[in-house]
N, C-alpha and C. Protein backbone atom coordinates (compact mmCIF):
# COMPACT_ATOMS: atom_id res chain seq x y z
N UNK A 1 132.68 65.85 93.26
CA UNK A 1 131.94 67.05 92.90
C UNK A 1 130.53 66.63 92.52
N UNK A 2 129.44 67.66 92.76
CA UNK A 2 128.18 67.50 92.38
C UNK A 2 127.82 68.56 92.12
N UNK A 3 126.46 68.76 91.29
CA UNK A 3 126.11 69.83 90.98
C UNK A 3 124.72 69.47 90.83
N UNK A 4 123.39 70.33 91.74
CA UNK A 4 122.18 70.00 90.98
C UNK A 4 121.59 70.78 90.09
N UNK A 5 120.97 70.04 89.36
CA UNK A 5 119.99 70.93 87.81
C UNK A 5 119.21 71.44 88.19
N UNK A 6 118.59 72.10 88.11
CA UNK A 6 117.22 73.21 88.08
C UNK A 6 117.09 73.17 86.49
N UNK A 7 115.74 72.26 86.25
CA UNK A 7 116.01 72.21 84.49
C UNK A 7 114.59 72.73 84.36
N UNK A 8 114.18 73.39 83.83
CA UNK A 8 112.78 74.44 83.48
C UNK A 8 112.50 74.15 81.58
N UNK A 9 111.36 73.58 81.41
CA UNK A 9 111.55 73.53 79.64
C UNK A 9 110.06 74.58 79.44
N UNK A 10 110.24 75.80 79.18
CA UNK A 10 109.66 76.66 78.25
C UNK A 10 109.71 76.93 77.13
N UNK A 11 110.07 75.76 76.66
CA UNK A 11 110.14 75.43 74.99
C UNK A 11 109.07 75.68 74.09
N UNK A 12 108.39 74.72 74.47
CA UNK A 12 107.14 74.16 73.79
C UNK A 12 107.65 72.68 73.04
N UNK A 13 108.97 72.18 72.97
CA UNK A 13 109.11 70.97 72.65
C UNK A 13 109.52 69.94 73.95
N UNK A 14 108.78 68.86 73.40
CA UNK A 14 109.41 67.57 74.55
C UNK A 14 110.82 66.62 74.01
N UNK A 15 111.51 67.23 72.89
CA UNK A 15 112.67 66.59 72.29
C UNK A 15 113.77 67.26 72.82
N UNK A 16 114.16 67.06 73.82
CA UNK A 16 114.90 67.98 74.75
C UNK A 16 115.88 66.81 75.55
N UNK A 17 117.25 67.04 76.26
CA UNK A 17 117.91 66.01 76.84
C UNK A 17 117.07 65.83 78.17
N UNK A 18 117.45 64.91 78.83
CA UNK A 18 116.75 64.28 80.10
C UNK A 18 118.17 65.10 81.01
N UNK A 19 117.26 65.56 83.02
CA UNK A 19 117.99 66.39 83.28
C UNK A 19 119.11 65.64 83.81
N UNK A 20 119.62 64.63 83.57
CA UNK A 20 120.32 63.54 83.97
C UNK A 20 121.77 63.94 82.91
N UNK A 21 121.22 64.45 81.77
CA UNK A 21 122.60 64.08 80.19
C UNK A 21 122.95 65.84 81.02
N UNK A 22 122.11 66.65 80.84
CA UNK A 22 122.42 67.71 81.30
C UNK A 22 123.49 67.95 82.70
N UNK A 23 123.43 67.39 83.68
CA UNK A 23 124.19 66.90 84.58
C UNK A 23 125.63 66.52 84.09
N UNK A 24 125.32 65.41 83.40
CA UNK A 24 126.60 64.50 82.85
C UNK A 24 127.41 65.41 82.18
N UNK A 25 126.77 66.45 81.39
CA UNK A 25 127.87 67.03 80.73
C UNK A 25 128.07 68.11 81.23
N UNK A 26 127.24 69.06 82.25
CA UNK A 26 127.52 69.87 82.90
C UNK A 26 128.97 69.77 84.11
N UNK A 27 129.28 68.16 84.43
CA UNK A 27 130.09 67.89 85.79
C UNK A 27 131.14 67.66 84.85
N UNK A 28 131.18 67.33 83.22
CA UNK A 28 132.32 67.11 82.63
C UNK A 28 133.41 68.44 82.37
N UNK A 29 132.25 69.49 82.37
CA UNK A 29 133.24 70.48 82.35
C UNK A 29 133.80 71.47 83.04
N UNK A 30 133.15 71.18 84.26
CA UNK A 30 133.37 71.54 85.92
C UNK A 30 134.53 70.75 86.41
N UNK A 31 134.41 69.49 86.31
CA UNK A 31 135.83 68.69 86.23
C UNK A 31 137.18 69.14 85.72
N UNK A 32 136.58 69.80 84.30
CA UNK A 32 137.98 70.26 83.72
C UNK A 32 138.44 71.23 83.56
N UNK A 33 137.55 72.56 84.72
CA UNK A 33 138.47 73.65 84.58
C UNK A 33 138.42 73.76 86.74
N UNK A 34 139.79 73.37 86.97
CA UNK A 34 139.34 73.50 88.53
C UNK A 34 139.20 75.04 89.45
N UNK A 35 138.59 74.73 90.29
CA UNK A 35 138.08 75.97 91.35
C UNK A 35 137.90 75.81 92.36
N UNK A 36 138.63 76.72 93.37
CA UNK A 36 138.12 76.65 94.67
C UNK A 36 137.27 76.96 95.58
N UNK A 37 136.05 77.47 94.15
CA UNK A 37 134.71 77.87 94.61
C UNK A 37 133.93 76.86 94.43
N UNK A 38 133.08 76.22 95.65
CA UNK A 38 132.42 74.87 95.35
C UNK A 38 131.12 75.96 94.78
N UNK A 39 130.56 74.56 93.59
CA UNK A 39 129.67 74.90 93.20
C UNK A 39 128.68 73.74 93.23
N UNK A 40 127.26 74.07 93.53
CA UNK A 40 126.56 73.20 93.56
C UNK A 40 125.24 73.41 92.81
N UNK A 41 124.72 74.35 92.45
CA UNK A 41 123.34 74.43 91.61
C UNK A 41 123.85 74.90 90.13
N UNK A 42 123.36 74.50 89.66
CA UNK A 42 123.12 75.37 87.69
C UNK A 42 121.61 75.24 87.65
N UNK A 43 121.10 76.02 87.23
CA UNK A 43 119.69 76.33 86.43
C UNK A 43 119.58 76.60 84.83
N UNK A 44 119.00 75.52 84.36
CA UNK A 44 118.95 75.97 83.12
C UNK A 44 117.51 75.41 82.74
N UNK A 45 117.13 76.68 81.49
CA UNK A 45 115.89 77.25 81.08
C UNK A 45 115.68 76.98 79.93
N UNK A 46 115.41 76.00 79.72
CA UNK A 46 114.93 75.78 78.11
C UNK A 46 113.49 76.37 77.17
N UNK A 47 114.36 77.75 76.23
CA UNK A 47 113.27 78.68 75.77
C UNK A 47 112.96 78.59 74.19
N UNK A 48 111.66 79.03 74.20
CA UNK A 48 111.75 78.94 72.24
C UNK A 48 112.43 80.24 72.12
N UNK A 49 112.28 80.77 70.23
CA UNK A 49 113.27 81.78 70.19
C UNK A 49 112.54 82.58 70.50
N UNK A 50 110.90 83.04 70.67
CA UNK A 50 110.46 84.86 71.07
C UNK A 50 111.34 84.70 72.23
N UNK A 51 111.57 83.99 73.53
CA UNK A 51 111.96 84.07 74.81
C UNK A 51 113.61 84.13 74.10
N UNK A 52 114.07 83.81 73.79
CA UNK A 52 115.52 83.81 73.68
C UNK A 52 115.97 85.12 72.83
N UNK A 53 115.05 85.37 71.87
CA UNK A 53 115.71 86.76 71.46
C UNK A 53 114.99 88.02 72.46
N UNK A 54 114.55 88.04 73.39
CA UNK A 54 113.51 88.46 74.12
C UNK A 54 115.25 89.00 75.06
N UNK A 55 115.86 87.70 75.26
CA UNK A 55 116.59 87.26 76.56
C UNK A 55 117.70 88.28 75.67
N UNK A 56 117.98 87.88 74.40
CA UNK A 56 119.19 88.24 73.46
C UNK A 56 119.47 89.95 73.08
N UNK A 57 118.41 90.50 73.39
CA UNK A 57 118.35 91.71 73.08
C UNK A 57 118.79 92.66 74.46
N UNK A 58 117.48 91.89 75.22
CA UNK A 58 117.89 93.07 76.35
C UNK A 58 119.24 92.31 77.23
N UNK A 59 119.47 91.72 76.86
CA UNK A 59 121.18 91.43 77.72
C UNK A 59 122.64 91.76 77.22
N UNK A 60 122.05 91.80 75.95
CA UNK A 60 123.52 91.26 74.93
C UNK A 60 123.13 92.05 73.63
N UNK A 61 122.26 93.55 73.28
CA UNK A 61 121.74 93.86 72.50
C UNK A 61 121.91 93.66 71.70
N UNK A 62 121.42 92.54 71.28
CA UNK A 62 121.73 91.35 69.73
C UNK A 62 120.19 91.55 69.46
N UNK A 63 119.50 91.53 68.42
CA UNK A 63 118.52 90.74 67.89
C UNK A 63 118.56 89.46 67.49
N UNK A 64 117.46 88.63 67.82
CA UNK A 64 117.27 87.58 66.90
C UNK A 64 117.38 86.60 67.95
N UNK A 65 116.62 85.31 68.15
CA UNK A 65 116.96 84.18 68.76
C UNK A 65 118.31 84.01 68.82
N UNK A 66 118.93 83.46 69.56
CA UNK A 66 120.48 82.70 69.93
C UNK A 66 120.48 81.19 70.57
N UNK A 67 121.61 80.64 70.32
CA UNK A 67 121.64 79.41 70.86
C UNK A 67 121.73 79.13 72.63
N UNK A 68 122.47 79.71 73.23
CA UNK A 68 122.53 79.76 74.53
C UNK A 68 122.87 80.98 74.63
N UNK A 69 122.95 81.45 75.80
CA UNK A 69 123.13 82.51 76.83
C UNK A 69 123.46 82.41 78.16
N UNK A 70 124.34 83.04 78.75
CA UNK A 70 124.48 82.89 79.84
C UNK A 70 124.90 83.61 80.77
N UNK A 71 124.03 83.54 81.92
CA UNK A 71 124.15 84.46 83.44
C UNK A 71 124.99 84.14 84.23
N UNK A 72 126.58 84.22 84.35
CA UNK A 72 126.67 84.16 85.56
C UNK A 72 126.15 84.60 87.26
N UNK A 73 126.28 84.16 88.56
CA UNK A 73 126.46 85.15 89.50
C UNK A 73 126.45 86.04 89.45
N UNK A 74 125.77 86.97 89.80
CA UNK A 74 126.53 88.17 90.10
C UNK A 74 127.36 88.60 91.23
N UNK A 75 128.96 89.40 90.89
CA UNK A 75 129.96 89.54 92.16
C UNK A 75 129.60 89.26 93.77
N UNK A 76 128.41 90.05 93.89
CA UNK A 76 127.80 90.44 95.21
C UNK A 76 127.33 89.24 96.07
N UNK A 77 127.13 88.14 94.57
CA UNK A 77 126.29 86.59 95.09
C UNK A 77 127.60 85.76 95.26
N UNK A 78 128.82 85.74 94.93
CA UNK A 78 129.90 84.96 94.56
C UNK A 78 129.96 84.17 95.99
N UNK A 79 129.51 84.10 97.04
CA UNK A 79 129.42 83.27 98.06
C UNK A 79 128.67 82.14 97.80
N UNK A 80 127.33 82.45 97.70
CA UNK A 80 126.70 81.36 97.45
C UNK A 80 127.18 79.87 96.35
N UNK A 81 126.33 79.01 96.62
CA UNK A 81 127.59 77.69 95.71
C UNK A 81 126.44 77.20 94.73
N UNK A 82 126.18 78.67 93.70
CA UNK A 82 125.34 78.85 92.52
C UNK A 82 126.47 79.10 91.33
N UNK A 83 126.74 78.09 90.78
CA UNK A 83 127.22 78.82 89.24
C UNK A 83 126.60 79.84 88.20
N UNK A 84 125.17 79.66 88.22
CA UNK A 84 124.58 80.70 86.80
C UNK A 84 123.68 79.81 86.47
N UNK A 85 123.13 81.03 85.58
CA UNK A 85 121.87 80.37 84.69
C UNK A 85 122.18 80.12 83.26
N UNK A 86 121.28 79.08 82.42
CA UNK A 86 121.88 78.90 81.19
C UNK A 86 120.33 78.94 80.43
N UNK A 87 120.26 80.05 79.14
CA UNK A 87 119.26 79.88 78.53
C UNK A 87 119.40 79.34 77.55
N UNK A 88 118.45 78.22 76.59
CA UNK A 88 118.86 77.39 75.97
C UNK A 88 117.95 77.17 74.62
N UNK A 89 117.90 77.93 73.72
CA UNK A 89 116.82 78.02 72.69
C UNK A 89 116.76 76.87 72.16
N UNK A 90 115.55 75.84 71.92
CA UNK A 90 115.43 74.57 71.73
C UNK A 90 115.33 74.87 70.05
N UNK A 91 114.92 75.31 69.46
CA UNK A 91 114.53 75.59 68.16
C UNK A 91 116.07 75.85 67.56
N UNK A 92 116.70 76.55 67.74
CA UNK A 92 117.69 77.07 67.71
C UNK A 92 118.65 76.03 67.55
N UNK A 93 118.90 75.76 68.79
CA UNK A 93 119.39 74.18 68.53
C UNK A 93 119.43 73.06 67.77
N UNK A 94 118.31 72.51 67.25
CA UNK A 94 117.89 71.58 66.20
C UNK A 94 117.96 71.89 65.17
N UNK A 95 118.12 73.51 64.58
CA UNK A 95 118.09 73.53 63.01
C UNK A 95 119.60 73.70 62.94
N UNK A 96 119.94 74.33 63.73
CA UNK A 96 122.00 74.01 64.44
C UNK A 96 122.42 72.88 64.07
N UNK A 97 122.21 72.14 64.57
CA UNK A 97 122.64 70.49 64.50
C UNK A 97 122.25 70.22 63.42
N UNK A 98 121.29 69.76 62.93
CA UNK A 98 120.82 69.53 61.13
C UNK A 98 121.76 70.08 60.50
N UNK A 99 121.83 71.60 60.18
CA UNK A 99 122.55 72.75 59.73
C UNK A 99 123.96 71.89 59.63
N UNK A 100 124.68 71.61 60.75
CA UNK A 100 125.48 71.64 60.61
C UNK A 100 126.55 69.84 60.55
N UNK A 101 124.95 69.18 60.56
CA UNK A 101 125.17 67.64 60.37
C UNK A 101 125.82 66.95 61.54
N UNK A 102 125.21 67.20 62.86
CA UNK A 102 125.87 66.89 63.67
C UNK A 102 124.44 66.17 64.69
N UNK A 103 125.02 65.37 65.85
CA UNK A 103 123.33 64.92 66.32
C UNK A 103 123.26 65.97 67.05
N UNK A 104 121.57 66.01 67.25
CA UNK A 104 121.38 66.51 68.26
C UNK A 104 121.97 66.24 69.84
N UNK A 105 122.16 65.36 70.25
CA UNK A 105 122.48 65.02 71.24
C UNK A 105 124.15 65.78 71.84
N UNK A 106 125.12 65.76 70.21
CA UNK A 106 126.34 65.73 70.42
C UNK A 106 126.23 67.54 70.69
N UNK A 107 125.38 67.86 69.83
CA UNK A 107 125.21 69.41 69.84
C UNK A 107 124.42 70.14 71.01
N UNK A 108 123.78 69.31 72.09
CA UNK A 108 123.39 69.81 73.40
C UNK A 108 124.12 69.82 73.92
N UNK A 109 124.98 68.46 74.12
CA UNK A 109 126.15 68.73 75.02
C UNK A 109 127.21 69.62 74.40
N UNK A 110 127.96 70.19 73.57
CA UNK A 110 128.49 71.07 73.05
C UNK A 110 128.18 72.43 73.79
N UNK A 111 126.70 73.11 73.76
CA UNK A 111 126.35 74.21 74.51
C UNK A 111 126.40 73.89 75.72
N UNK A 112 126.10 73.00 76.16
CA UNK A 112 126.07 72.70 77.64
C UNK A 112 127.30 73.22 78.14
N UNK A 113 128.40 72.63 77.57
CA UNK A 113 129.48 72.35 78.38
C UNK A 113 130.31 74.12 77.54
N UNK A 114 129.57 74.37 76.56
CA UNK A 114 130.54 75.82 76.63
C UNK A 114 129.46 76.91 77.16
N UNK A 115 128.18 76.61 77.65
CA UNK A 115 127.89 78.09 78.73
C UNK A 115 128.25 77.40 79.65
N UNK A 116 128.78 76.18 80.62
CA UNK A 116 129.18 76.10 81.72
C UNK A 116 131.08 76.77 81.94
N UNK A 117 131.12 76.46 80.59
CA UNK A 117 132.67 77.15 80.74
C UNK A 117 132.53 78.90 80.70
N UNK A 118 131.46 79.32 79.80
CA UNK A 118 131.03 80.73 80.00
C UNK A 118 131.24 81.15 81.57
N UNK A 119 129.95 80.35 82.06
CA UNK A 119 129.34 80.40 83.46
C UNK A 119 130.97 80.59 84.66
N UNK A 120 131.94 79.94 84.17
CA UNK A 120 133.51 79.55 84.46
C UNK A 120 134.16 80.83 84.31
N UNK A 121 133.81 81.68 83.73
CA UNK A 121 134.94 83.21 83.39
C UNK A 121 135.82 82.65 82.10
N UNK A 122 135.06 81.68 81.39
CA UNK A 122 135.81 81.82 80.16
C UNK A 122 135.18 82.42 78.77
N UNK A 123 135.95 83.21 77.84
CA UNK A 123 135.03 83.84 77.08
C UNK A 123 136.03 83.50 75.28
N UNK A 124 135.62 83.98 74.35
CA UNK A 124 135.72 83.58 73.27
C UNK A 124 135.77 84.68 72.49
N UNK A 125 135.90 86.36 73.22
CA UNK A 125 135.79 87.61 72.43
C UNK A 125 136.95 88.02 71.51
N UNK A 126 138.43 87.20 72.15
CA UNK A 126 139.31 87.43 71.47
C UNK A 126 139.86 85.95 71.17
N UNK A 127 140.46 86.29 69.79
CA UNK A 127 141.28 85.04 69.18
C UNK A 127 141.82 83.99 70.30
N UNK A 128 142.72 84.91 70.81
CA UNK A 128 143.51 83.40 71.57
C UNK A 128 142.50 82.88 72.90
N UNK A 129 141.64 83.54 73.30
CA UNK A 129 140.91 82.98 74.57
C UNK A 129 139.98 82.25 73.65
N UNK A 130 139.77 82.52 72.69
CA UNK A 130 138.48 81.79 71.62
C UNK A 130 139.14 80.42 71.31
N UNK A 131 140.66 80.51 71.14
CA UNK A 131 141.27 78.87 70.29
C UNK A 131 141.48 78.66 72.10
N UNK A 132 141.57 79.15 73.17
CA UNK A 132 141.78 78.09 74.16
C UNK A 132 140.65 77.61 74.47
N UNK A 133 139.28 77.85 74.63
CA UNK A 133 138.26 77.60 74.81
C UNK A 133 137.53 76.65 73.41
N UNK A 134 137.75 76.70 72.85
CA UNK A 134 137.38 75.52 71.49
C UNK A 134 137.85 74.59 71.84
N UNK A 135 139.62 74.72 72.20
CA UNK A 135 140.19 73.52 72.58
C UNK A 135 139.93 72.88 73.64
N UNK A 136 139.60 73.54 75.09
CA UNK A 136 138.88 72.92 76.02
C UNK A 136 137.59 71.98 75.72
N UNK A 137 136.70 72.71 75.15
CA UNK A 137 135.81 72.29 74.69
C UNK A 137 135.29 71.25 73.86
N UNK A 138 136.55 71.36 72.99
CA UNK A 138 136.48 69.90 72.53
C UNK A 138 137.77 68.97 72.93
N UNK A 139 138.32 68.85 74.18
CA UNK A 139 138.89 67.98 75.11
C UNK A 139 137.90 67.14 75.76
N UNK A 140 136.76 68.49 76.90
CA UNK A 140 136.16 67.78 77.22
C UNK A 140 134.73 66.55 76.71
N UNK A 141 134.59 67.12 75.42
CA UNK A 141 133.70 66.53 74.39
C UNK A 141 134.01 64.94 73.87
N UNK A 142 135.50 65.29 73.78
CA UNK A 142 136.12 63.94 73.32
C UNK A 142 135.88 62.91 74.55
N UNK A 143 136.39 63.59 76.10
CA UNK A 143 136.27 63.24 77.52
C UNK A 143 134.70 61.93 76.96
N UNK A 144 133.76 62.95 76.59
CA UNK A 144 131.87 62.83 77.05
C UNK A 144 131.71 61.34 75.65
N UNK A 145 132.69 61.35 74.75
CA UNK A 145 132.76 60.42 73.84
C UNK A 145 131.94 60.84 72.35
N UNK A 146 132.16 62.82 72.33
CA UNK A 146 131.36 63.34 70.86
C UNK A 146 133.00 63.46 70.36
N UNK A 147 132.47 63.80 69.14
CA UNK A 147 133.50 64.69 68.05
C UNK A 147 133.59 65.89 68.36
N UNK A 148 134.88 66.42 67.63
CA UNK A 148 135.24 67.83 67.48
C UNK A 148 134.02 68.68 67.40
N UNK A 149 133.46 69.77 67.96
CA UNK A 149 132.29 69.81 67.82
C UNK A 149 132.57 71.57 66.58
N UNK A 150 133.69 71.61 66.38
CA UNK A 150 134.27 72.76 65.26
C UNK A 150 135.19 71.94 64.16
C-alpha cells in the first residue's frame, strides 16, 4: 500500500512534522483497518486557529478553533483513489500536547492516525464506536512505538 501527501502548512509555524512522519503514520492506520477501496492521495492542511474555527463553524457548527477536522470524499467521488482532507490546527495542537504532557510528536501522530480513521467511516459519536476507535487507535499507536494516547 501507498498513499501520497499533499501536505499544505498555513500555519504560520515551521514546528510542524516532516511530510514523511505524516505518511508513516497515515499508512499505519490504513494498514489497520482493511478496504477494498485502493486509496492513494490524503491532503492535509495545516491551519492556525482563525482558519480552523473558520473551518469549525461552517462545517460542524462548533465555534472556536479545533484540533483536526475532517473531509471525507464525497459519495459521488467514491471512485476516485482519494481518501479526504485533514485540517490540522497547529496551535491547537501544541498547547494539546503540553496540556496534556504528552510530546508533540506522539500527539501529531495521534490526530493523524484518528482523522485517517475518521477519513475510514469510523466515528466516536456513540460510546461503543468511541471505545472501539480509542482502542484502534491506540493499537495502532503502540504499532508506531507512542503510548496510550488516552
Amino acid at each position: 500500500m501507498n498513499v501520497t501527501i499533499e501536505l499544505q502548512n498555513h500555519s504560520g509555524s515551521r514546528q510542524v512534522p516532516l511530510k514523511r512522519q505524516f505518511k508513516h503514520w497515515a499508512l499505519a492506520a490504513l494498514s489497520a483497518v482493511a478496504s477494498e477501496r485502493v486509496v492513494n492521495r490524503l491532503s492535509i492542511r495545516l491551519v492556525d486557529e482563525t482558519e480552523s474555527a473558520y473551518l469549525n463553524d461552517k462545517y460542524r457548527n462548533k465555534q472556536g478553533p479545533t484540533n483536526i477536522l475532517s473531509f471525507p470524499v464525497p459519495g459521488e467521488l467514491k471512485h476516485l483513489p482519494a481518501l479526504g482532507d485533514l485540517a490540522i490546527c497547529t496551535q491547537v495542537v501544541q498547547r494539546e500536547a503540553q496540556a496534556q504532557g504528552k510530546s508533540a510528536d506522539a500527539h501529531w501522530a495521534h490526530l493523524t492516525v484518528h482523522g485517517v480513521l475518521h477519513l475510514r467511516g469510523y466515528d466516536h459519536e456513540i460510546d461503543t464506536e468511541a471505545r472501539a476507535m480509542e482502542a484502534l487507535e491506540t493499537s495502532i499507536l503502540h504499532q508506531l512505538g507512542y503510548p496510550d494516547p488516552y
